[in-house]
ModelCIF file with pLDDT and N, C-alpha, C, O atoms, coordinates in Angstrom:
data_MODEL
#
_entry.id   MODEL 
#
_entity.id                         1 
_entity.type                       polymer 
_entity.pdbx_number_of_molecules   1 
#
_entity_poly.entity_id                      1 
_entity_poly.type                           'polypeptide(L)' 
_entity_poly.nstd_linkage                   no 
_entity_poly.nstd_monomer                   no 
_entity_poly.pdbx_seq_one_letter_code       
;(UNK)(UNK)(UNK)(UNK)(UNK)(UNK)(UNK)(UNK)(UNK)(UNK)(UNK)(UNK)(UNK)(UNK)(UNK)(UNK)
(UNK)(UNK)(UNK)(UNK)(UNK)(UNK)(UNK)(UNK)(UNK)(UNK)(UNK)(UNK)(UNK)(UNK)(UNK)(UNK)
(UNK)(UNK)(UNK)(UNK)
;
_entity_poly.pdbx_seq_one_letter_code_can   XXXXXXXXXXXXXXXXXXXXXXXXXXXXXXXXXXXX 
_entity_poly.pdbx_strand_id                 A 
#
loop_
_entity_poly_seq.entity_id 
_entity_poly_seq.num 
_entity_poly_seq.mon_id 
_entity_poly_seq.hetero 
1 1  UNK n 
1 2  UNK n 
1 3  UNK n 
1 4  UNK n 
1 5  UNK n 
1 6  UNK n 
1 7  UNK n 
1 8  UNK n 
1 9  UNK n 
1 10 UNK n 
1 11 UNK n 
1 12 UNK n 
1 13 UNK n 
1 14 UNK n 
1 15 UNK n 
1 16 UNK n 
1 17 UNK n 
1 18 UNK n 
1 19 UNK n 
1 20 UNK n 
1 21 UNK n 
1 22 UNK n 
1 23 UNK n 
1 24 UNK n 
1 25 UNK n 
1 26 UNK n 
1 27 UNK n 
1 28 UNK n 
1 29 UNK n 
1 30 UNK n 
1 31 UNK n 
1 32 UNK n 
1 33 UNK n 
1 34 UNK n 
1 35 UNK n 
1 36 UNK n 
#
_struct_asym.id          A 
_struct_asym.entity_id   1 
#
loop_
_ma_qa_metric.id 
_ma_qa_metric.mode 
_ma_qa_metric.name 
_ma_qa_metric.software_group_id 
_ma_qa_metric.type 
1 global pLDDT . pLDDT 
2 local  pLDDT . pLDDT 
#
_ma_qa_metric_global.metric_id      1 
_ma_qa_metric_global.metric_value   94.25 
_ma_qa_metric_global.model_id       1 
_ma_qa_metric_global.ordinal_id     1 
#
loop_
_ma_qa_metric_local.label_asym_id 
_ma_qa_metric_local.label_comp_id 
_ma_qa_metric_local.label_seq_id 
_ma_qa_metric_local.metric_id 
_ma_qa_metric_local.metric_value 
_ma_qa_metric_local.model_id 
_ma_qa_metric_local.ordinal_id 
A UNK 1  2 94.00 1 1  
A UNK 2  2 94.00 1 2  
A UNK 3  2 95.00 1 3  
A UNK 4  2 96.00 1 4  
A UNK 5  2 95.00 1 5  
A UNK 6  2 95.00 1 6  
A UNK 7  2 95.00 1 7  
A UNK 8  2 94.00 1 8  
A UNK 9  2 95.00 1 9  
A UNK 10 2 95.00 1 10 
A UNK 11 2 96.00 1 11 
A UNK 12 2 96.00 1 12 
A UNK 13 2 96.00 1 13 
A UNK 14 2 97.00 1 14 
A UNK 15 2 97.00 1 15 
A UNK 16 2 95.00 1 16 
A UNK 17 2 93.00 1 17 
A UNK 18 2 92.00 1 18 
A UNK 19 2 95.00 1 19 
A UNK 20 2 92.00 1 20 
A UNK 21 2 94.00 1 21 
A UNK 22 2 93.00 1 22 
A UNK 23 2 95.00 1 23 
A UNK 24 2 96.00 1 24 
A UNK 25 2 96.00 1 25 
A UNK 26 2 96.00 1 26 
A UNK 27 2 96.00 1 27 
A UNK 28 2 97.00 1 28 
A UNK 29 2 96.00 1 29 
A UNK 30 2 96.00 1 30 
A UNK 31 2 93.00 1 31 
A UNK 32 2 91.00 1 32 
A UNK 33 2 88.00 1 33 
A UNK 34 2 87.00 1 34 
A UNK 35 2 88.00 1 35 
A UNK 36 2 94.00 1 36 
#
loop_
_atom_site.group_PDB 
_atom_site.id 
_atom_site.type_symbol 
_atom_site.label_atom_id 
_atom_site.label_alt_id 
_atom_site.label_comp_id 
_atom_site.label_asym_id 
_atom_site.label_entity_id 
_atom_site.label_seq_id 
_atom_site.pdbx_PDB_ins_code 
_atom_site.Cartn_x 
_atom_site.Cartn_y 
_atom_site.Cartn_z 
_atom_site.occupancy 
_atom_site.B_iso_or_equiv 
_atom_site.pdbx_formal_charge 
_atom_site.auth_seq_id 
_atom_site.auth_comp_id 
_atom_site.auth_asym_id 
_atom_site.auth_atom_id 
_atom_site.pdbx_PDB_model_num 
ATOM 1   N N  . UNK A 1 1  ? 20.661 -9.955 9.778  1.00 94.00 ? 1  UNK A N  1 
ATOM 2   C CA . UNK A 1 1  ? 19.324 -9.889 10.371 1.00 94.00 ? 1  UNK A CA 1 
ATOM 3   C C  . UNK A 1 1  ? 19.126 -8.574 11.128 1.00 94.00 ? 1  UNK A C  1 
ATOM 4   O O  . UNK A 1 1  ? 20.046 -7.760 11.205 1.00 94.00 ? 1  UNK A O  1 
ATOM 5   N N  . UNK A 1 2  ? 18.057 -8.384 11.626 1.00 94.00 ? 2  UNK A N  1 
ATOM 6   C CA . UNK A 1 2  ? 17.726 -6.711 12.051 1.00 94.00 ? 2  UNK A CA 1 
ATOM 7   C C  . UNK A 1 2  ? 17.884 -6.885 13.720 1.00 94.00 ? 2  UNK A C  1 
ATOM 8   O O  . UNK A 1 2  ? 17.545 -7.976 14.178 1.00 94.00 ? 2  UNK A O  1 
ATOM 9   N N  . UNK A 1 3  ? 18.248 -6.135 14.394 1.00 95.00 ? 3  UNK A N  1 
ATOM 10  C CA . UNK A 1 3  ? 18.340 -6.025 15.581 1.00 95.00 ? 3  UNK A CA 1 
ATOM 11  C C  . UNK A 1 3  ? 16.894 -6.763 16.315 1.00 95.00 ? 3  UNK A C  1 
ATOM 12  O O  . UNK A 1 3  ? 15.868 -7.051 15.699 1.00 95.00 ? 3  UNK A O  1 
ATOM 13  N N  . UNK A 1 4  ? 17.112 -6.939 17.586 1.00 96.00 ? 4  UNK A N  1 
ATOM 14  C CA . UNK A 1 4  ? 16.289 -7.241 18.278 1.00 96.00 ? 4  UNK A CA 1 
ATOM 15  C C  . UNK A 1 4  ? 14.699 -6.831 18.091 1.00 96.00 ? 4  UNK A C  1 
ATOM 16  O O  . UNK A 1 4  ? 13.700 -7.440 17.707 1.00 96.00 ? 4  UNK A O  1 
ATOM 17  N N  . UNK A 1 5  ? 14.991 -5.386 18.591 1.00 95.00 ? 5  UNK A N  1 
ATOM 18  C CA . UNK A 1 5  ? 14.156 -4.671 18.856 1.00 95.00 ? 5  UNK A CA 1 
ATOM 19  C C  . UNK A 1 5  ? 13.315 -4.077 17.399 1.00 95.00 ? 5  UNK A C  1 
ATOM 20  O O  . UNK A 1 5  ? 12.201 -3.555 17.359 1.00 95.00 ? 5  UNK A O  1 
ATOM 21  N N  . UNK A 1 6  ? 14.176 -4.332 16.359 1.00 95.00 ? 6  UNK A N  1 
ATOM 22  C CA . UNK A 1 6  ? 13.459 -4.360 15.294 1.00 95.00 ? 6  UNK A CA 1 
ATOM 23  C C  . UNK A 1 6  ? 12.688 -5.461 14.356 1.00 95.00 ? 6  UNK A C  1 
ATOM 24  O O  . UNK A 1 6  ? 12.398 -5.432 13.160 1.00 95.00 ? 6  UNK A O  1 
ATOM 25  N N  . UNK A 1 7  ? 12.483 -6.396 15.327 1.00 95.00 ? 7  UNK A N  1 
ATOM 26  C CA . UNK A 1 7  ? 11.799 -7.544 14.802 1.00 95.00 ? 7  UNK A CA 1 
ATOM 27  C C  . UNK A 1 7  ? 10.613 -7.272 14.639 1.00 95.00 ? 7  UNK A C  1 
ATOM 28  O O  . UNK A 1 7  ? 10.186 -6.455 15.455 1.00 95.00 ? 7  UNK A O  1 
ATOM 29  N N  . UNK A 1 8  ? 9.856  -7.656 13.856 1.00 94.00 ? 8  UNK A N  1 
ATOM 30  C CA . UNK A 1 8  ? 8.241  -7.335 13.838 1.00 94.00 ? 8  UNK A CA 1 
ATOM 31  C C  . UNK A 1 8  ? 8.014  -5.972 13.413 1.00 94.00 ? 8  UNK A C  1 
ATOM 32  O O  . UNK A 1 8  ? 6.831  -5.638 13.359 1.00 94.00 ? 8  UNK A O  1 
ATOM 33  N N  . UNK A 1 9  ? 9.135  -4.856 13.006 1.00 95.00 ? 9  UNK A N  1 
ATOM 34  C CA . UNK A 1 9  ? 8.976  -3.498 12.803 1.00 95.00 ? 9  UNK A CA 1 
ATOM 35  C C  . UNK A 1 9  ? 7.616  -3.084 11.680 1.00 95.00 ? 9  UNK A C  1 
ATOM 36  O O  . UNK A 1 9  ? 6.583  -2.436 11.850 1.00 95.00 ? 9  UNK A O  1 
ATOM 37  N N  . UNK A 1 10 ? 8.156  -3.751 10.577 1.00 95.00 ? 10 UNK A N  1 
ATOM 38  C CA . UNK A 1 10 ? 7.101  -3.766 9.471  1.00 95.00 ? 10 UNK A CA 1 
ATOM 39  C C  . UNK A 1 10 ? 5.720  -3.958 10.108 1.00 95.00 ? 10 UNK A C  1 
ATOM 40  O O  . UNK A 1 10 ? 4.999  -3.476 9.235  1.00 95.00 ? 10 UNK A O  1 
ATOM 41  N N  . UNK A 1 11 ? 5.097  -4.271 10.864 1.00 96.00 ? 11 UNK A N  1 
ATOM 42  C CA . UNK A 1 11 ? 3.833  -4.342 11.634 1.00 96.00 ? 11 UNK A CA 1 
ATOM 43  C C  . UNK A 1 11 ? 3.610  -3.633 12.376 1.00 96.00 ? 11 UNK A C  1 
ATOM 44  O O  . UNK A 1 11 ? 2.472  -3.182 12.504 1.00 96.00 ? 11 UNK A O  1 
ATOM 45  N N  . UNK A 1 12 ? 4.868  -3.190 13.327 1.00 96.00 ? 12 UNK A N  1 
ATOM 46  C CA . UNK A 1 12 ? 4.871  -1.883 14.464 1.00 96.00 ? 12 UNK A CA 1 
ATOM 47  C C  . UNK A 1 12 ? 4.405  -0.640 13.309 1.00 96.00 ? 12 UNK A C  1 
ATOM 48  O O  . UNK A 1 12 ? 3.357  0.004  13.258 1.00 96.00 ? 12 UNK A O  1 
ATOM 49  N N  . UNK A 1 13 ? 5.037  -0.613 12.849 1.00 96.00 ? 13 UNK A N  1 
ATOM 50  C CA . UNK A 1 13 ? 4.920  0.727  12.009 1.00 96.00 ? 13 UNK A CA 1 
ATOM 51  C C  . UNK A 1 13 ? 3.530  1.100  10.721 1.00 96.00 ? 13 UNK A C  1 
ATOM 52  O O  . UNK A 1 13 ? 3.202  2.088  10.064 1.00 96.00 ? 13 UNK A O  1 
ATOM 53  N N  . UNK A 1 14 ? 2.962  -0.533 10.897 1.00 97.00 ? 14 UNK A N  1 
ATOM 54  C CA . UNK A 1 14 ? 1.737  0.525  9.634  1.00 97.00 ? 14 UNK A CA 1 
ATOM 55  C C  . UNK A 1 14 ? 0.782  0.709  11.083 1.00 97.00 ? 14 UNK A C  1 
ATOM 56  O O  . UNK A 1 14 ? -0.338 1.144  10.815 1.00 97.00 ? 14 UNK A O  1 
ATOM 57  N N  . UNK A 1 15 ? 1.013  0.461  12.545 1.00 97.00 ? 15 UNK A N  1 
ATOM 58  C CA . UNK A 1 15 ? 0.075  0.913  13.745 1.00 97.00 ? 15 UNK A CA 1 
ATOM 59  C C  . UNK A 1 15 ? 0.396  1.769  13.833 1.00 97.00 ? 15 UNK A C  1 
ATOM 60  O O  . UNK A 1 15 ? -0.410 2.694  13.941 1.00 97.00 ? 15 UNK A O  1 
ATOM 61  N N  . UNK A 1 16 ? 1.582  1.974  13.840 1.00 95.00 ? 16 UNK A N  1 
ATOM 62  C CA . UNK A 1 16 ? 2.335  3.450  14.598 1.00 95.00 ? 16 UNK A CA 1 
ATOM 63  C C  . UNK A 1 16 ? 2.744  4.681  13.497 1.00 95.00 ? 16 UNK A C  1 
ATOM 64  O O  . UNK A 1 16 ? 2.638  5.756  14.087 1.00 95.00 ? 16 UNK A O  1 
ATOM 65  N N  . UNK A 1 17 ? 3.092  4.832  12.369 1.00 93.00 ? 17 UNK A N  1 
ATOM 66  C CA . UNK A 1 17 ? 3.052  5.523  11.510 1.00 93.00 ? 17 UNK A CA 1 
ATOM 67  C C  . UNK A 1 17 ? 1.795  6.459  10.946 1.00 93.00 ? 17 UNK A C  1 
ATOM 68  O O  . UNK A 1 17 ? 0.715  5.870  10.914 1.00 93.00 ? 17 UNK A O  1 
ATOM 69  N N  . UNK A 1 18 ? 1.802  7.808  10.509 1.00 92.00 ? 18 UNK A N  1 
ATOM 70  C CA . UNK A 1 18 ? 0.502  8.401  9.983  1.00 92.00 ? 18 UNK A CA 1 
ATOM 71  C C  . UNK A 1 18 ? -0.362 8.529  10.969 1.00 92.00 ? 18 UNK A C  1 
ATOM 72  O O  . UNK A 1 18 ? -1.583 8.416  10.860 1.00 92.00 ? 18 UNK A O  1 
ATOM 73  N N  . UNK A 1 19 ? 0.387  8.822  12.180 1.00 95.00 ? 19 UNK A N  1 
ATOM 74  C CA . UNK A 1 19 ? -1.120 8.921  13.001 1.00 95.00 ? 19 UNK A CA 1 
ATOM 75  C C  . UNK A 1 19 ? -0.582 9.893  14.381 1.00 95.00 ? 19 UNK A C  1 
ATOM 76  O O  . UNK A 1 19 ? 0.646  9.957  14.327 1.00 95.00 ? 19 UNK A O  1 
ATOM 77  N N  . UNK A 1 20 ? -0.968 10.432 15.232 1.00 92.00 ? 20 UNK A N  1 
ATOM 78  C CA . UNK A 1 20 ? -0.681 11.541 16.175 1.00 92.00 ? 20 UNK A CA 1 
ATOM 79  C C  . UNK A 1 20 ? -1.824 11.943 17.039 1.00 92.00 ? 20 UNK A C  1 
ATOM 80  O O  . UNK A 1 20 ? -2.073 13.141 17.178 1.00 92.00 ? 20 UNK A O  1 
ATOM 81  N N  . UNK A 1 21 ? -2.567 10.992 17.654 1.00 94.00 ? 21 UNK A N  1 
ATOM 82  C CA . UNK A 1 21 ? -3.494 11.566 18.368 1.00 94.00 ? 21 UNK A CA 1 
ATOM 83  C C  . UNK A 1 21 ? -3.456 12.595 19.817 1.00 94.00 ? 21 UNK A C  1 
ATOM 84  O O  . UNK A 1 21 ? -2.539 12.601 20.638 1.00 94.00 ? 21 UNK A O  1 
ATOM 85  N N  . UNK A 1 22 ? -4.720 13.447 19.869 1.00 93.00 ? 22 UNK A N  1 
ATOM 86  C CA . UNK A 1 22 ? -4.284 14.627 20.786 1.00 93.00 ? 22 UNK A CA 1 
ATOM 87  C C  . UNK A 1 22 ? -3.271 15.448 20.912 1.00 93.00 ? 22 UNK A C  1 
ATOM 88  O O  . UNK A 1 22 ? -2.997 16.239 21.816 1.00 93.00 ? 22 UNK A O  1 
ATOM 89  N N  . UNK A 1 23 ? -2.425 15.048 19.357 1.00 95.00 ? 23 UNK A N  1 
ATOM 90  C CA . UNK A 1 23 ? -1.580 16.592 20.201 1.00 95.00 ? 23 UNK A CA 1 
ATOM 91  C C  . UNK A 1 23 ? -1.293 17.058 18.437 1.00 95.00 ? 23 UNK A C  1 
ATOM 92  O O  . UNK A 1 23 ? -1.371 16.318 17.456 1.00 95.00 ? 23 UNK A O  1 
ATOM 93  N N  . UNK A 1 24 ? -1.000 18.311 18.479 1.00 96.00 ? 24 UNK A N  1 
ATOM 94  C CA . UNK A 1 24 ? -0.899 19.634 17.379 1.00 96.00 ? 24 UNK A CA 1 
ATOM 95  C C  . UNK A 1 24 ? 0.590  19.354 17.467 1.00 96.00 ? 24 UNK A C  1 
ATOM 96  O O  . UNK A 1 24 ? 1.181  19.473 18.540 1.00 96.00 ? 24 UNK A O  1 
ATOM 97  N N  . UNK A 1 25 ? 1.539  18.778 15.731 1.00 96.00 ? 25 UNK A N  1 
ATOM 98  C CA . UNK A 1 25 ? 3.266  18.769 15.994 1.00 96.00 ? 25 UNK A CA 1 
ATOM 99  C C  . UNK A 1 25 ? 3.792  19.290 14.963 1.00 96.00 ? 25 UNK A C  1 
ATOM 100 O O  . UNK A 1 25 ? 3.137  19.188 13.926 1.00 96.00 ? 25 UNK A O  1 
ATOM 101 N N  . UNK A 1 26 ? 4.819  19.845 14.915 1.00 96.00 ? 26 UNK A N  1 
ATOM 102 C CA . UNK A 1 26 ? 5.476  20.208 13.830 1.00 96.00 ? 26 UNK A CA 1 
ATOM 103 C C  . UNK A 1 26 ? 6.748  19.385 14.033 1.00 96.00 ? 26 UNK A C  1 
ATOM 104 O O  . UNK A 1 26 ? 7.047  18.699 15.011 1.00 96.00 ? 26 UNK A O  1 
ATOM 105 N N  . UNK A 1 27 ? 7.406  19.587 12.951 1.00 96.00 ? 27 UNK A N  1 
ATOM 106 C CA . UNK A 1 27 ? 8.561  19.082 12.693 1.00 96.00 ? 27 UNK A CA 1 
ATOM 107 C C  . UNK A 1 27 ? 9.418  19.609 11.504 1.00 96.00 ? 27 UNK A C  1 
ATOM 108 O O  . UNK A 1 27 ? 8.929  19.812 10.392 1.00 96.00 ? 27 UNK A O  1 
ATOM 109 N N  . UNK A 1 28 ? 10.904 19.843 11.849 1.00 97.00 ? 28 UNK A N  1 
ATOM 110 C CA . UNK A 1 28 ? 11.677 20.881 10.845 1.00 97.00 ? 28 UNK A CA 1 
ATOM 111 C C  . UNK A 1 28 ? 12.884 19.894 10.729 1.00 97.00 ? 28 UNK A C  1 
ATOM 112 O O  . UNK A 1 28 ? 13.189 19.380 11.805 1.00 97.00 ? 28 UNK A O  1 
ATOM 113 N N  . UNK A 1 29 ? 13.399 19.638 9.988  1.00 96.00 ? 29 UNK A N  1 
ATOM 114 C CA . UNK A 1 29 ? 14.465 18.859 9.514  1.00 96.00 ? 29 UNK A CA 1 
ATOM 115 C C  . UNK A 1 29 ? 14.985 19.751 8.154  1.00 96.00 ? 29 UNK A C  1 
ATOM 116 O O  . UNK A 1 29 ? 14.432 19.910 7.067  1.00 96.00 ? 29 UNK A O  1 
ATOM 117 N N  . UNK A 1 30 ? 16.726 20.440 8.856  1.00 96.00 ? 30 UNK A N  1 
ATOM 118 C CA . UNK A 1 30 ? 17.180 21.101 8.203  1.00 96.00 ? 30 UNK A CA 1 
ATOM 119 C C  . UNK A 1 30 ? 19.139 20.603 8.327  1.00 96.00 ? 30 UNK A C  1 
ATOM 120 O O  . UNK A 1 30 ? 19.755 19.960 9.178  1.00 96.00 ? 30 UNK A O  1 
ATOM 121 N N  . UNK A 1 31 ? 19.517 21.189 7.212  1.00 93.00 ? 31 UNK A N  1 
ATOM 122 C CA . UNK A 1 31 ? 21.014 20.919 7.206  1.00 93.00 ? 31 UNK A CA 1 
ATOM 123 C C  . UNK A 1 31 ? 21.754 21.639 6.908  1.00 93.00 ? 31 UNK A C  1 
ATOM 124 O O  . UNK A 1 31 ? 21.186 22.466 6.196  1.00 93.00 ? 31 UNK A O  1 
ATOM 125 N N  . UNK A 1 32 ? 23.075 21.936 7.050  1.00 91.00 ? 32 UNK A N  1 
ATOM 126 C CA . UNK A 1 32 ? 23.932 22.939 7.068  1.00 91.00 ? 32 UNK A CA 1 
ATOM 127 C C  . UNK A 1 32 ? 24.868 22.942 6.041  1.00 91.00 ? 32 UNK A C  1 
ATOM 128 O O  . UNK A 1 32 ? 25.044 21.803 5.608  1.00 91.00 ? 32 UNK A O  1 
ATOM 129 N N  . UNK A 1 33 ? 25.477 23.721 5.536  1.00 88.00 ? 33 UNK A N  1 
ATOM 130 C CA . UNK A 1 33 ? 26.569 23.398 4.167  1.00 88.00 ? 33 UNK A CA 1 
ATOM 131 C C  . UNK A 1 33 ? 27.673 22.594 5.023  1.00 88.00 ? 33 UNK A C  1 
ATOM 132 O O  . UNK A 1 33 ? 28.062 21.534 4.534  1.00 88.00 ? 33 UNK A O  1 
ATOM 133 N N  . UNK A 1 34 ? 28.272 23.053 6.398  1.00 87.00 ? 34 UNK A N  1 
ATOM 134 C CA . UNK A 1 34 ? 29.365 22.125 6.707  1.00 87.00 ? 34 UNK A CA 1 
ATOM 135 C C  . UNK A 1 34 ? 28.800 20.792 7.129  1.00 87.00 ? 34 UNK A C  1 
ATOM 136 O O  . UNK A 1 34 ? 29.679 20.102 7.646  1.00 87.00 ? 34 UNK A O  1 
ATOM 137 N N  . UNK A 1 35 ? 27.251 20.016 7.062  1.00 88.00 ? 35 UNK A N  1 
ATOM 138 C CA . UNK A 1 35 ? 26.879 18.800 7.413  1.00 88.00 ? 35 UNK A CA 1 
ATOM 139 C C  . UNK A 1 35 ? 26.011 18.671 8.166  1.00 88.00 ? 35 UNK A C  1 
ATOM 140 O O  . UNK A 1 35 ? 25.091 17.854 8.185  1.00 88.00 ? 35 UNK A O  1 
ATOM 141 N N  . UNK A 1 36 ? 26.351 19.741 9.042  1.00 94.00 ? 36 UNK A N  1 
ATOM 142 C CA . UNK A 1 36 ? 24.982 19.519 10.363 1.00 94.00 ? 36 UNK A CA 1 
ATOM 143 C C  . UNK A 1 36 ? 24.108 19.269 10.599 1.00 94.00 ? 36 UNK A C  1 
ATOM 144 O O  . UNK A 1 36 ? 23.736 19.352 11.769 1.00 94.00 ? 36 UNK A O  1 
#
């Protein structure tokens, strides 16, 4: 079963997903040859 705090996630997340109000974000997700 899913942790606590992840109960109900599937519902948290089509509120909370796709959306960013008031603020301008970027985001960079990068990796390294040794893993990093």
């Amino acid at each position: 079963p899913p942790s606590y705090s992840d109960l109900g996630k599937a519902a948290k997340d089509i509120f909370s997903k796709g959306y960013g109000f008031g603020v301008v974000k970027l985001d960079l997700k990068t990796k390294s040859q040794s893993g990093v």
